[in-house]
N, C-alpha and C. Protein backbone atom coordinates (compact mmCIF):
# COMPACT_ATOMS: atom_id res chain seq x y z
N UNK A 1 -15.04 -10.50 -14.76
CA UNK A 1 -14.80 -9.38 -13.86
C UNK A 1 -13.60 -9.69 -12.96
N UNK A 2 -12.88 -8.78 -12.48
CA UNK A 2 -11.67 -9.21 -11.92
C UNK A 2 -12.00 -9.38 -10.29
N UNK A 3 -11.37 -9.93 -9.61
CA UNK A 3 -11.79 -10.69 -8.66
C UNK A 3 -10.17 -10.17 -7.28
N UNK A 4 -10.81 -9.34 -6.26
CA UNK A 4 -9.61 -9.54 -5.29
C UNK A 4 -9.93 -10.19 -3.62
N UNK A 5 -8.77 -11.19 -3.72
CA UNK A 5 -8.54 -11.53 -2.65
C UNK A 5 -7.80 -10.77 -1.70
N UNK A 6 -8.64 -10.06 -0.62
CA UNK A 6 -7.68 -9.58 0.19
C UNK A 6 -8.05 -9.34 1.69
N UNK A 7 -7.28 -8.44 2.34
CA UNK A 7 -8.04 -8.05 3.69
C UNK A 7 -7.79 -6.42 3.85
N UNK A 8 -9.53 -6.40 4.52
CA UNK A 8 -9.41 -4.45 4.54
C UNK A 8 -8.41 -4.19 5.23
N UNK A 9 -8.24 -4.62 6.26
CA UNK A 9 -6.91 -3.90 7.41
C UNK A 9 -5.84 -3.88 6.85
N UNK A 10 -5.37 -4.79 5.74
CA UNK A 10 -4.03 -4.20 5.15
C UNK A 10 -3.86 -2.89 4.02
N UNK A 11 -3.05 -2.32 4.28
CA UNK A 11 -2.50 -1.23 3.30
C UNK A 11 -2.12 -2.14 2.12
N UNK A 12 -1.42 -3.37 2.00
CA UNK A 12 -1.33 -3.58 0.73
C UNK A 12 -2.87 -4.12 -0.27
N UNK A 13 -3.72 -4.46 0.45
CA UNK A 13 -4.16 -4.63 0.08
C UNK A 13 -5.39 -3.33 -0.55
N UNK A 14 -5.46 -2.25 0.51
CA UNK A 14 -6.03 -1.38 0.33
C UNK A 14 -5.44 -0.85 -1.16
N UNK A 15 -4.13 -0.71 -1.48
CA UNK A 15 -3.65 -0.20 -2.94
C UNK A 15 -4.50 -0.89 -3.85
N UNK A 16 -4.58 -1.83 -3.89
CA UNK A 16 -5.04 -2.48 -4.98
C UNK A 16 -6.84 -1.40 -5.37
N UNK A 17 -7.61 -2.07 -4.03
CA UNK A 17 -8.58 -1.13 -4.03
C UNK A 17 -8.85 0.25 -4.47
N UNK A 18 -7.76 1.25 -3.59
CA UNK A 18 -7.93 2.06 -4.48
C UNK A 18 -7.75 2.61 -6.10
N UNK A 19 -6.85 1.77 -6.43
CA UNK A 19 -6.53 1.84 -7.88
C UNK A 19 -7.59 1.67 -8.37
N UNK A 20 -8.42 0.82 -8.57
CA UNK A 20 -9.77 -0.10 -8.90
C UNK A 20 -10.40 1.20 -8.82
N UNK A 21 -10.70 1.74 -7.75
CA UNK A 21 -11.22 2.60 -7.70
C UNK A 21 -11.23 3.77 -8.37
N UNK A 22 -9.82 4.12 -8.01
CA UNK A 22 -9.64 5.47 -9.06
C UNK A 22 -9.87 5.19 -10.88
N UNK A 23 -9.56 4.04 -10.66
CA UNK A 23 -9.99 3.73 -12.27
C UNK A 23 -11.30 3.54 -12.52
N UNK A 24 -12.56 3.47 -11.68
CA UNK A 24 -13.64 2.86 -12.14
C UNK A 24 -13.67 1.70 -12.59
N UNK A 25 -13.06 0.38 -12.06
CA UNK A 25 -12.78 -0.35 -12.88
C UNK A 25 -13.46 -1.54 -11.91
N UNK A 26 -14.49 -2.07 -12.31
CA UNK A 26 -15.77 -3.67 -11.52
C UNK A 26 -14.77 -4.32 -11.30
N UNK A 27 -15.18 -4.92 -9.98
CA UNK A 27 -14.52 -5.76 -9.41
C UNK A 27 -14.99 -6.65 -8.13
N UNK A 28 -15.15 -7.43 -7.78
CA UNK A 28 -15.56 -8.01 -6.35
C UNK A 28 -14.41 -8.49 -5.38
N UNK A 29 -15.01 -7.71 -4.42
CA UNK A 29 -13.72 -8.72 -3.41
C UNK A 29 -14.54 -9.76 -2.15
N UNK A 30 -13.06 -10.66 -2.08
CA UNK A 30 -13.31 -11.76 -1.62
C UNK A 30 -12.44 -11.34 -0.04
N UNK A 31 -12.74 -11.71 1.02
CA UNK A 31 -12.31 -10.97 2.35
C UNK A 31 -11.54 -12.11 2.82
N UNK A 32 -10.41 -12.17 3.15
CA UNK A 32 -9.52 -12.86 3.26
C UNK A 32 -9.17 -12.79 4.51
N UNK A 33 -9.22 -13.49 5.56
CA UNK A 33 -8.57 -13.62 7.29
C UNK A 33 -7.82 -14.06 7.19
N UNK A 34 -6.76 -13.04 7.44
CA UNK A 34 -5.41 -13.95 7.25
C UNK A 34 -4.83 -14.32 8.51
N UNK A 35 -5.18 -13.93 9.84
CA UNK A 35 -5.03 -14.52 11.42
C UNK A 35 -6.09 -16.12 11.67
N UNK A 36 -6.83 -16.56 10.40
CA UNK A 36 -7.14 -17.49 10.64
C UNK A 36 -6.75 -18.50 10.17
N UNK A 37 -5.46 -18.24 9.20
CA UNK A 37 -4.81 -19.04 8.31
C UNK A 37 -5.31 -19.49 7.40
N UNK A 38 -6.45 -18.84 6.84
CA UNK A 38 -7.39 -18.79 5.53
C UNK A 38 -5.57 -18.55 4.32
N UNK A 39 -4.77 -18.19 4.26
CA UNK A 39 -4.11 -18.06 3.35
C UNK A 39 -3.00 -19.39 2.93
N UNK A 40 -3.21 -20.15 4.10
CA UNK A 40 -2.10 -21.26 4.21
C UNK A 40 -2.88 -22.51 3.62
N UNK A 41 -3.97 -22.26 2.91
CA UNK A 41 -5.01 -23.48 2.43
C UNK A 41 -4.40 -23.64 1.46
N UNK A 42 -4.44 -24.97 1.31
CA UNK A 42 -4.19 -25.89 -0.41
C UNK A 42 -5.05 -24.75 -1.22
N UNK A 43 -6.20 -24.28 -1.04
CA UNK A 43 -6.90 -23.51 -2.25
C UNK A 43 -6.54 -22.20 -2.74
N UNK A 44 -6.10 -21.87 -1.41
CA UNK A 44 -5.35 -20.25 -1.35
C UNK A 44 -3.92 -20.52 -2.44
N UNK A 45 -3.23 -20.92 -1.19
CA UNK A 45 -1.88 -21.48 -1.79
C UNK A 45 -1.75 -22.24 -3.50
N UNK A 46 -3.22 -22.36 -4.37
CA UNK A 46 -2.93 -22.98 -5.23
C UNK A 46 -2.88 -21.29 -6.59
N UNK A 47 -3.16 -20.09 -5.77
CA UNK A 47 -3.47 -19.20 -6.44
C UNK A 47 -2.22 -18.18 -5.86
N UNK A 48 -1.86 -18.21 -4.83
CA UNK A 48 -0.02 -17.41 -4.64
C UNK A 48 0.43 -18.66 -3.98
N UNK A 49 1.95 -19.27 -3.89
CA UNK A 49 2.11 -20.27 -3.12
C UNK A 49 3.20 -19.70 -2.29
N UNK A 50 2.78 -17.89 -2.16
CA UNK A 50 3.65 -17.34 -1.49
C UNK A 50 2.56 -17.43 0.10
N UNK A 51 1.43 -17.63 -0.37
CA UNK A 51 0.06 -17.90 1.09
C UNK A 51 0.47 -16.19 1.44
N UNK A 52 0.14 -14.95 0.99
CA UNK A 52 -0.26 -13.69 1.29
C UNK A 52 -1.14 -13.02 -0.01
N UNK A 53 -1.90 -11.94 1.00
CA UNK A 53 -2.31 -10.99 0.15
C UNK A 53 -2.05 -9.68 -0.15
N UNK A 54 -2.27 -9.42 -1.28
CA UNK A 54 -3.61 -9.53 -2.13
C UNK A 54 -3.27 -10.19 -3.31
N UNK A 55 -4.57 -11.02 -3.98
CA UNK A 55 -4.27 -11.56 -5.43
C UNK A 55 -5.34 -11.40 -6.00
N UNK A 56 -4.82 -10.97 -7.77
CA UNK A 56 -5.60 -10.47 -8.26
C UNK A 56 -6.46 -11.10 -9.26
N UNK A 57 -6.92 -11.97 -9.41
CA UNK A 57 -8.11 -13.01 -10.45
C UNK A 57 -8.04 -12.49 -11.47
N UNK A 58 -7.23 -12.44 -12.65
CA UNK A 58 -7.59 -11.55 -14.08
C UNK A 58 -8.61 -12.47 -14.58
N UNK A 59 -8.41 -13.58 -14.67
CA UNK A 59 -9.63 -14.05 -15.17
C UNK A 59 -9.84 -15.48 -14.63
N UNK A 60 -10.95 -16.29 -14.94
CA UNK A 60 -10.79 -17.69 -13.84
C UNK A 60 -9.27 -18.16 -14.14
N UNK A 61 -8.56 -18.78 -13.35
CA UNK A 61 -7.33 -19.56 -13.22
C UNK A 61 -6.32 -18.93 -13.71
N UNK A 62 -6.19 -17.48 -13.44
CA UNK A 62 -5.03 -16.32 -14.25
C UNK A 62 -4.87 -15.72 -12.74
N UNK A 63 -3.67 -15.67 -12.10
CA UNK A 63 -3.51 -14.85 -10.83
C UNK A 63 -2.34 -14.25 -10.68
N UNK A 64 -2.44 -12.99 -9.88
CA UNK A 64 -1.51 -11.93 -9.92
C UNK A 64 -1.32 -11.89 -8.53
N UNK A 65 -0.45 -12.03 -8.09
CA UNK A 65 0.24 -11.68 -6.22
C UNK A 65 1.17 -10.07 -6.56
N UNK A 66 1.59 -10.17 -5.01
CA UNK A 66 2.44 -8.98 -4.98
C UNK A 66 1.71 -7.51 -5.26
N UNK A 67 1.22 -6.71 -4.56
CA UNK A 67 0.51 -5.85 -4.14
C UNK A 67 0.53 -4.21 -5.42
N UNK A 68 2.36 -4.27 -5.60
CA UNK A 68 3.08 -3.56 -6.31
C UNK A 68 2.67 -3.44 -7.81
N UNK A 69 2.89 -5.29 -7.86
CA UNK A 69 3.12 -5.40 -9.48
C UNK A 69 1.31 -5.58 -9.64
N UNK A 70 0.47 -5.86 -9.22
CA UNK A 70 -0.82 -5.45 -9.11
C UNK A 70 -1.33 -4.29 -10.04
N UNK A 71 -0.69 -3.11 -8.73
CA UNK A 71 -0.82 -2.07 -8.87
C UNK A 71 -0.15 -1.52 -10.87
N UNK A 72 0.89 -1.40 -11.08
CA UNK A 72 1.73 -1.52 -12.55
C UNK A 72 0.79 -2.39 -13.50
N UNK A 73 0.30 -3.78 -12.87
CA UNK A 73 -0.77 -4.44 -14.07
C UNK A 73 -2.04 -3.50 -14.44
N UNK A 74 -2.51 -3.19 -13.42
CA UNK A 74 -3.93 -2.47 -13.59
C UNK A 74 -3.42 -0.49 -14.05
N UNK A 75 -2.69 -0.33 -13.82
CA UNK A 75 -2.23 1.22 -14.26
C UNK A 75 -1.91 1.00 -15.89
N UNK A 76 -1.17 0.77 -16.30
CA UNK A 76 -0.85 0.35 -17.71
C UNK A 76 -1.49 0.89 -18.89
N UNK A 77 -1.37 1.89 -19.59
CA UNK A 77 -2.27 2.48 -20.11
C UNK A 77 -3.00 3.50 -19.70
N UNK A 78 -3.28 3.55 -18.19
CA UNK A 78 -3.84 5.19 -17.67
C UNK A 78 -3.04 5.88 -17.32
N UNK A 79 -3.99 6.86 -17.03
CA UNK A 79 -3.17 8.34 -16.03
C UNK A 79 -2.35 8.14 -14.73
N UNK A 80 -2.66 7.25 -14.08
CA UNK A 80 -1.81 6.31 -13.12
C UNK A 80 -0.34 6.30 -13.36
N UNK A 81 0.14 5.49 -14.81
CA UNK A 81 1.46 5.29 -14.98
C UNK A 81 2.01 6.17 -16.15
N UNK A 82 3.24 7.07 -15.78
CA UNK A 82 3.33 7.56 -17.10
C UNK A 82 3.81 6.54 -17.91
N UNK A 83 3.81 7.68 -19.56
CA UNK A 83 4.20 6.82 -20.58
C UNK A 83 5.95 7.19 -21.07
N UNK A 84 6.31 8.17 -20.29
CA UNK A 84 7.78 8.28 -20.93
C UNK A 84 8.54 7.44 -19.95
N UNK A 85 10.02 7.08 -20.84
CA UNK A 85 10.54 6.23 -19.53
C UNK A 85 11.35 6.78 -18.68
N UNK A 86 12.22 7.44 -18.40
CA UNK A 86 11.94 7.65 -16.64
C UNK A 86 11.18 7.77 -16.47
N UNK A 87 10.38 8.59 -16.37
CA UNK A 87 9.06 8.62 -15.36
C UNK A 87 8.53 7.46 -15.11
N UNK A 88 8.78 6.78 -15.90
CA UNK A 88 8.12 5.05 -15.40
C UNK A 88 8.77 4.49 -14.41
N UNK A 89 10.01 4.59 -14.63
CA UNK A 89 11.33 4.24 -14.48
C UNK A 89 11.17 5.01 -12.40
N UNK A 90 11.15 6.12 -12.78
CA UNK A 90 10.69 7.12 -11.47
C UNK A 90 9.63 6.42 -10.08
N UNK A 91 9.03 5.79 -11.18
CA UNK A 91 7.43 5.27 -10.27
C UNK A 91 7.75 4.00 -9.96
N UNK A 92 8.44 3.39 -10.60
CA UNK A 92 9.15 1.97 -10.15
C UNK A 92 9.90 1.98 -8.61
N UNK A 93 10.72 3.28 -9.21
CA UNK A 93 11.87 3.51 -7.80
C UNK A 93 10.97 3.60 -6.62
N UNK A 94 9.74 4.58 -6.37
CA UNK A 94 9.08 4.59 -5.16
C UNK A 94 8.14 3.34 -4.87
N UNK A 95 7.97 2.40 -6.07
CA UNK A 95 7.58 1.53 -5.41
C UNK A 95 8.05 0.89 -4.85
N UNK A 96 9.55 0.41 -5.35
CA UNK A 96 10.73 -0.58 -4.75
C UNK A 96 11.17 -0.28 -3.11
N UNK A 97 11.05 1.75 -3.36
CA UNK A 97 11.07 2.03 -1.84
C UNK A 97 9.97 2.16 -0.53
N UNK A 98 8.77 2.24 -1.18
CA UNK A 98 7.84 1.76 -0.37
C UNK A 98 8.22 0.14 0.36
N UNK A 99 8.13 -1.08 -0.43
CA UNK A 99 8.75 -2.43 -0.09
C UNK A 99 9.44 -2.42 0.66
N UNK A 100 10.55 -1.44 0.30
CA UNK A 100 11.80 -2.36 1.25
C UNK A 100 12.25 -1.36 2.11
N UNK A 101 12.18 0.29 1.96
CA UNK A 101 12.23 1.23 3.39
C UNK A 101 11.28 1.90 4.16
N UNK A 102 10.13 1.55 3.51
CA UNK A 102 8.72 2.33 4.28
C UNK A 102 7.79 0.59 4.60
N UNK A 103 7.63 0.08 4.21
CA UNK A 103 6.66 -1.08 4.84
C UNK A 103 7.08 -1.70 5.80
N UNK A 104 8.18 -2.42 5.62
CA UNK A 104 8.51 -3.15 6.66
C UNK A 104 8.73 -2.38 7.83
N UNK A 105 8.75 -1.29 8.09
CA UNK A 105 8.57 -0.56 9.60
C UNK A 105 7.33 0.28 9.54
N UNK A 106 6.52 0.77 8.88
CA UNK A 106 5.59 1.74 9.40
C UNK A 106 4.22 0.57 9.03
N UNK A 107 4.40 -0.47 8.53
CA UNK A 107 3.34 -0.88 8.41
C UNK A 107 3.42 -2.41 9.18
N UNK A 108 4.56 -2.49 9.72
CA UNK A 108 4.76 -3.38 11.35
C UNK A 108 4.54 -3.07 12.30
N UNK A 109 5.44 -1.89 12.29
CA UNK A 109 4.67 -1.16 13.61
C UNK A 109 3.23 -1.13 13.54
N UNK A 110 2.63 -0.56 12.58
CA UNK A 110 1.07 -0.48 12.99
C UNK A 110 0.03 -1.81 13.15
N UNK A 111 0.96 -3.23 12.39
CA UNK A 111 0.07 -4.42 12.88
C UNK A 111 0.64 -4.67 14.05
N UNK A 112 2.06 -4.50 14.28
CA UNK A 112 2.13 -4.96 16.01
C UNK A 112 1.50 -4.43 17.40
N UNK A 113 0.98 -3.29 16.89
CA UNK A 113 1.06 -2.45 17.80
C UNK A 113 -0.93 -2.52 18.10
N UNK A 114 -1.63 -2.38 16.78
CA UNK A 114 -2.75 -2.56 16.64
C UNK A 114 -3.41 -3.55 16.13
N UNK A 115 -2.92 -4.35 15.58
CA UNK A 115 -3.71 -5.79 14.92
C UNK A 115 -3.60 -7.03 15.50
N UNK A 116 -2.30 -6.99 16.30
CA UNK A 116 -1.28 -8.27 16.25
C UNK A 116 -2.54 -8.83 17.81
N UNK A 117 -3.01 -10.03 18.13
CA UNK A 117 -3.64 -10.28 18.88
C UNK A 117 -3.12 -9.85 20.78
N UNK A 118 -1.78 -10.45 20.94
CA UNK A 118 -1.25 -9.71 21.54
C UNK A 118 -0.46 -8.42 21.93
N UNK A 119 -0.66 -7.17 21.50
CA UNK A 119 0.51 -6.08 21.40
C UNK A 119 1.16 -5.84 22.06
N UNK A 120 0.74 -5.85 23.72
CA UNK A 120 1.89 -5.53 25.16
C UNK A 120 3.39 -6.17 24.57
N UNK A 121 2.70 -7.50 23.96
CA UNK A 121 4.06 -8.94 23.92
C UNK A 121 4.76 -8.31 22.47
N UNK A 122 4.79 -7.41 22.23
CA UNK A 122 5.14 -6.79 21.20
C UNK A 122 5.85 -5.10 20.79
N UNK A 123 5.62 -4.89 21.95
CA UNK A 123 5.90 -3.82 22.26
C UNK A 123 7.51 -3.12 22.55
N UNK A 124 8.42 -4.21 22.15
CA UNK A 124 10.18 -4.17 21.61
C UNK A 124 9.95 -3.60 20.59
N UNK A 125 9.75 -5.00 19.82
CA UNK A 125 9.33 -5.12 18.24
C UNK A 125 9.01 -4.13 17.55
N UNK A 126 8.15 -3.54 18.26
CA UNK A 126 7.52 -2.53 17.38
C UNK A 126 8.14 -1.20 17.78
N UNK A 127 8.61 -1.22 18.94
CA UNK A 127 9.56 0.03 19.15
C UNK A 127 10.74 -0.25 18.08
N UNK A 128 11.61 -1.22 17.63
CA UNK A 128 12.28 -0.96 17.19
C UNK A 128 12.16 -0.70 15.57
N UNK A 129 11.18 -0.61 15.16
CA UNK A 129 10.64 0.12 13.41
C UNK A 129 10.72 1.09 13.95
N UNK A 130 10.30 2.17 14.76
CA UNK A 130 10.44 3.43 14.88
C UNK A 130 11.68 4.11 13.94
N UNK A 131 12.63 4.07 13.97
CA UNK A 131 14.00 5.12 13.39
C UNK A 131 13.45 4.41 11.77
N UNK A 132 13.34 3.12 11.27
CA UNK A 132 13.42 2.66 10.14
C UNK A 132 12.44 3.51 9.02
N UNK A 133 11.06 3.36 10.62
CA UNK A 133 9.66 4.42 9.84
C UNK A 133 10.25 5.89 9.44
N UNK A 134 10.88 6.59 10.70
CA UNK A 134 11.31 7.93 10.54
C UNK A 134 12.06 8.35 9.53
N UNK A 135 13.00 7.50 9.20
CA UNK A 135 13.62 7.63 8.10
C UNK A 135 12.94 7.63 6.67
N UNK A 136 12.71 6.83 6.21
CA UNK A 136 11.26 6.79 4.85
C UNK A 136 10.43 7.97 5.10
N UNK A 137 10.24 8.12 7.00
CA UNK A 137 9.24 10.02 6.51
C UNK A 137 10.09 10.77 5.83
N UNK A 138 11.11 10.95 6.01
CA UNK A 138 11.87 12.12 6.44
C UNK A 138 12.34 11.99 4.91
N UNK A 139 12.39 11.15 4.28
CA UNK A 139 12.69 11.08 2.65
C UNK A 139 11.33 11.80 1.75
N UNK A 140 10.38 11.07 2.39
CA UNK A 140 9.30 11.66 1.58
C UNK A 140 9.00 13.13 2.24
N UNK A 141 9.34 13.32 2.94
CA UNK A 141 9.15 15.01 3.41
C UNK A 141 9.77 15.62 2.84
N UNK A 142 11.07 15.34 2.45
CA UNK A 142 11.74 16.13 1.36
C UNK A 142 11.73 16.34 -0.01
N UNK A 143 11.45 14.90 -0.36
CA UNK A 143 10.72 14.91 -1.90
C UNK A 143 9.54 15.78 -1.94
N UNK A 144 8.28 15.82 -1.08
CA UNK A 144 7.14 16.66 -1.14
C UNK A 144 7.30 18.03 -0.61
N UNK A 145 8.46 18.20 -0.05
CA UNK A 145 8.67 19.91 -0.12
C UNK A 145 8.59 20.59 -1.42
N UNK A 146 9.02 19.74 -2.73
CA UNK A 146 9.46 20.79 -3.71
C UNK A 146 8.09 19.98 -5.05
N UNK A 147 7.26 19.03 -4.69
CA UNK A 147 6.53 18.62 -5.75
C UNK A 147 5.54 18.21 -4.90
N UNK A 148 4.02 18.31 -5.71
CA UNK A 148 2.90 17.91 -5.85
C UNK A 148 2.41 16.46 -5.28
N UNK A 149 3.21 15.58 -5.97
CA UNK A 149 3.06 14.02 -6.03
C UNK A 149 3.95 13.51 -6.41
N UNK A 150 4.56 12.63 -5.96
CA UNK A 150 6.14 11.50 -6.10
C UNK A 150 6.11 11.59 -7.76
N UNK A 151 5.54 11.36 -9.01
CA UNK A 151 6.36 11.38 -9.82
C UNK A 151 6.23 12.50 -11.18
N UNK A 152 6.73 13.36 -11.54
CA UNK A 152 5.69 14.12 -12.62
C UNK A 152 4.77 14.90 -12.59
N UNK A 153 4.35 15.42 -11.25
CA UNK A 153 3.77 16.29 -10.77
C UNK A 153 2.19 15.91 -10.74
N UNK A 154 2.09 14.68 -10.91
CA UNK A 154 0.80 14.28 -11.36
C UNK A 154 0.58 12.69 -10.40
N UNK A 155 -0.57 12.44 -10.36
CA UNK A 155 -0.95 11.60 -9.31
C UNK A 155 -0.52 10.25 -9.89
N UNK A 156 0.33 9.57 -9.73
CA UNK A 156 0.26 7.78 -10.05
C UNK A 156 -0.07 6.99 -8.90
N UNK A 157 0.46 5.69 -9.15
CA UNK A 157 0.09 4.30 -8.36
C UNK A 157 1.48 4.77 -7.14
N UNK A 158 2.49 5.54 -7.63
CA UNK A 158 3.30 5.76 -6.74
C UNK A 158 3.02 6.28 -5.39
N UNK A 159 1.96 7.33 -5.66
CA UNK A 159 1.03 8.03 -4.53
C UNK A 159 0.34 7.13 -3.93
N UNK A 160 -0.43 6.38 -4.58
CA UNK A 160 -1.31 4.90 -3.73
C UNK A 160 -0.24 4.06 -3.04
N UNK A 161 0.54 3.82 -3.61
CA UNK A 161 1.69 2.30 -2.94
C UNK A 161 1.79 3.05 -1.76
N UNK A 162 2.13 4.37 -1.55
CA UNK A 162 2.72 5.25 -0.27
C UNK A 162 1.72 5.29 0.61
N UNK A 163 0.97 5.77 0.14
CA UNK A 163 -0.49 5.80 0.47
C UNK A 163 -1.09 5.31 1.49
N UNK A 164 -0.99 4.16 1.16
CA UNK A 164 -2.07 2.78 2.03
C UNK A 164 -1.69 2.87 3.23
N UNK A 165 -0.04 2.79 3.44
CA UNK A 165 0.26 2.70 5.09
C UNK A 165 0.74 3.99 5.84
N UNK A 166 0.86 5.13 4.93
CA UNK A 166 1.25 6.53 6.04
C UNK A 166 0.23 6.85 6.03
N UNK A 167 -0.70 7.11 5.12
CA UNK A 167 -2.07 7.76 6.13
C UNK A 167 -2.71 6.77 7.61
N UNK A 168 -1.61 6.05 7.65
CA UNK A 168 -2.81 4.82 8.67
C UNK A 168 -1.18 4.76 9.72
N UNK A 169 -0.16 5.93 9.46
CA UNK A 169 0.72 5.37 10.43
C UNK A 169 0.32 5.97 11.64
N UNK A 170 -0.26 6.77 12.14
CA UNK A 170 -0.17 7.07 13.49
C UNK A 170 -0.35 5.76 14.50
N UNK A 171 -1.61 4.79 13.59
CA UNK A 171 -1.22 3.22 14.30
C UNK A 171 0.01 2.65 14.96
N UNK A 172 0.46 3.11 14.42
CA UNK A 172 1.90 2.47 14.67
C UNK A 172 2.98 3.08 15.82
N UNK A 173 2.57 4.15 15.95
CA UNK A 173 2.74 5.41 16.83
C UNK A 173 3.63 6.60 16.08
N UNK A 174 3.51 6.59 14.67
CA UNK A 174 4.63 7.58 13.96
C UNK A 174 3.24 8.70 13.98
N UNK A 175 3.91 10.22 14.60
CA UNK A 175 4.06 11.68 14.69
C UNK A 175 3.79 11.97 13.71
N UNK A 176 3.07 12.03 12.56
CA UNK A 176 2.61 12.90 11.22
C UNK A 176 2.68 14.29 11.54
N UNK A 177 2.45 15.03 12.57
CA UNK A 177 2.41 16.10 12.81
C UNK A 177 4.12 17.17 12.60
N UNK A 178 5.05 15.85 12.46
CA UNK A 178 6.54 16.86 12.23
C UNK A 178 6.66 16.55 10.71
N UNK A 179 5.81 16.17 10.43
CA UNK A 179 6.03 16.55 8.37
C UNK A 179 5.00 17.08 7.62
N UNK A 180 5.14 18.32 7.92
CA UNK A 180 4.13 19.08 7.26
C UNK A 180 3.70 18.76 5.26
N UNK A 181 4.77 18.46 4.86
CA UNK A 181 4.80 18.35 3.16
C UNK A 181 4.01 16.49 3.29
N UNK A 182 4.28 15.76 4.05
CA UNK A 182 3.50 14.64 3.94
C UNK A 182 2.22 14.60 4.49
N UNK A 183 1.85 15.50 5.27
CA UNK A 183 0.20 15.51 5.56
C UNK A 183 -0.52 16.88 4.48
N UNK A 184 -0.06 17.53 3.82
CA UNK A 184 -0.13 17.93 2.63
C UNK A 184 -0.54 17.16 1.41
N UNK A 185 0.27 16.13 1.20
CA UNK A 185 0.47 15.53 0.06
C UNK A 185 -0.96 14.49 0.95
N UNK A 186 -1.27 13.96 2.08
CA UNK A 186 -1.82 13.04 1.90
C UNK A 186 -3.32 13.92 1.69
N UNK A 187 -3.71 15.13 2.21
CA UNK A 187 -4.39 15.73 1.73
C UNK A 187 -5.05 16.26 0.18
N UNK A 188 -3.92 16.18 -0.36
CA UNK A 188 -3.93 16.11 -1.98
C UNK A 188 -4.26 14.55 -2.52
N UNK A 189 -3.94 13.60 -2.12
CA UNK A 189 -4.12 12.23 -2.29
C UNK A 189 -6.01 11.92 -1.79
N UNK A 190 -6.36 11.96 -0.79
CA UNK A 190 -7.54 12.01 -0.05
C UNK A 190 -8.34 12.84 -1.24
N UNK A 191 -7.88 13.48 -1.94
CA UNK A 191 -9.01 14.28 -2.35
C UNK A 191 -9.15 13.79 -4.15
N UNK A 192 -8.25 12.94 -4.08
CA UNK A 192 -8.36 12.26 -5.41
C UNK A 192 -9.55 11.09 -5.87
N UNK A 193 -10.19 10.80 -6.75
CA UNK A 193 -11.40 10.16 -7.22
C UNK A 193 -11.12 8.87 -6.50
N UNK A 194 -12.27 8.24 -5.66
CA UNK A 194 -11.85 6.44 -5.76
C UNK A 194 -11.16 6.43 -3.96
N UNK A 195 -10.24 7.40 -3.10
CA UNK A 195 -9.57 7.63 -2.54
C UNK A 195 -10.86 7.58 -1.20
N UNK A 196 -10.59 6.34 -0.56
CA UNK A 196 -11.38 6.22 0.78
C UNK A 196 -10.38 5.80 1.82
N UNK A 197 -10.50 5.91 3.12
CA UNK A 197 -9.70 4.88 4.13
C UNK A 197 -9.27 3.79 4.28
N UNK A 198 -8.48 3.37 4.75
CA UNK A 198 -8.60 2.19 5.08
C UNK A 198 -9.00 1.73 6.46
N UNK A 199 -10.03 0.38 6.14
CA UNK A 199 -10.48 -0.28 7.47
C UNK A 199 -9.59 -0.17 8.24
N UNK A 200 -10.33 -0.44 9.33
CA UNK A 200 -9.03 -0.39 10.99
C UNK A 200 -9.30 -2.07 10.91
């Protein structure tokens, strides 16, 4: 049975989950504190030696890091990923842009602001993701003016990768209320099989 290491409070880790989910697919998870430095262990570290989560146990001593490519391992064959290539090709691109223009600010802001033990002492920091977050809305507000779901009109892992941390940005202090096509779409997402919250 496949096995995840992770923690509820993260969005990356929540993707994984819901995929699992939407797939029906057994699994146990293992709860991972990562403010206790549970990830920096020789045992952790002998399974990502990147010491983050989530990782995915395919089978004893077979492990998968990186939240993304997770997500692409376990889609493979379903309704999740298409089968023509762009469209694959398509679902790649929003994952690459989740990574590198939507996480690192909307899902900083929301641990600095709400997770981070101290937040007052943080409270630059996390002001300055603000424009980085706004920007990644303001992309996906436009993409979801004219379609359903980021790729093909149909729900993939692309919708989950996005997923995990804008429905949970108001944490962070980002305004959902000035993008009408993204609280739409997360409404359409929410109502998909498998599709629960994520822990605070």
């Amino acid at each position: 049975m496949l096995r995840v290491y992770g923690t509820s409070a993260s969005g990356n880790c929540h993707k994984v989950r819901m995929a699992l989910e939407a797939l029906a697919r057994p699994y146990t998870w293992t709860e991972i504190d990562i403010l206790r430095g549970t990830t920096r262990t020789p045992e952790f570290l002998a399974m990502n030696p990147n010491g983050k989560v989530p990782v995915l146990e395919i089978e004893p001593g077979t492990y998968l890091a990186e939240s993304n490519a997770i997500l692409w391992y376990l889609a493979e064959g379903t309704p999740l990923l298409p089968s023509e290539p762009l469209q694959r090709a398509r679902v790649l691109q929003w994952l690459f842009f989740e990574q590198y223009s939507h996480e690192p600010y909307i899902a900083v802001a929301r641990f600095l602001r709400k997770l981070h033990p101290d937040p007052a002492s943080q409270r630059a920091l996390a002001d300055s993701k603000m424009s980085g977050g706004y920007r990644a809305l303001e992309v996906m507000e436009g993409h979801l003016a004219h379609t359903p779901f980021f790729v093909g009109e149909r729900y993939s892992i692309a919708d989950i990768a996005l997923y995990a941390y804008t429905h949970a940005a108001g944490d962070g202090g980002f305004e959902l209320e000035r993008f009408p096509a993204v609280r739409a779409w997360l409404d359409r997402v929410q109502a998909q099989p498998g599709c629960t919250p994520m822990s605070a």
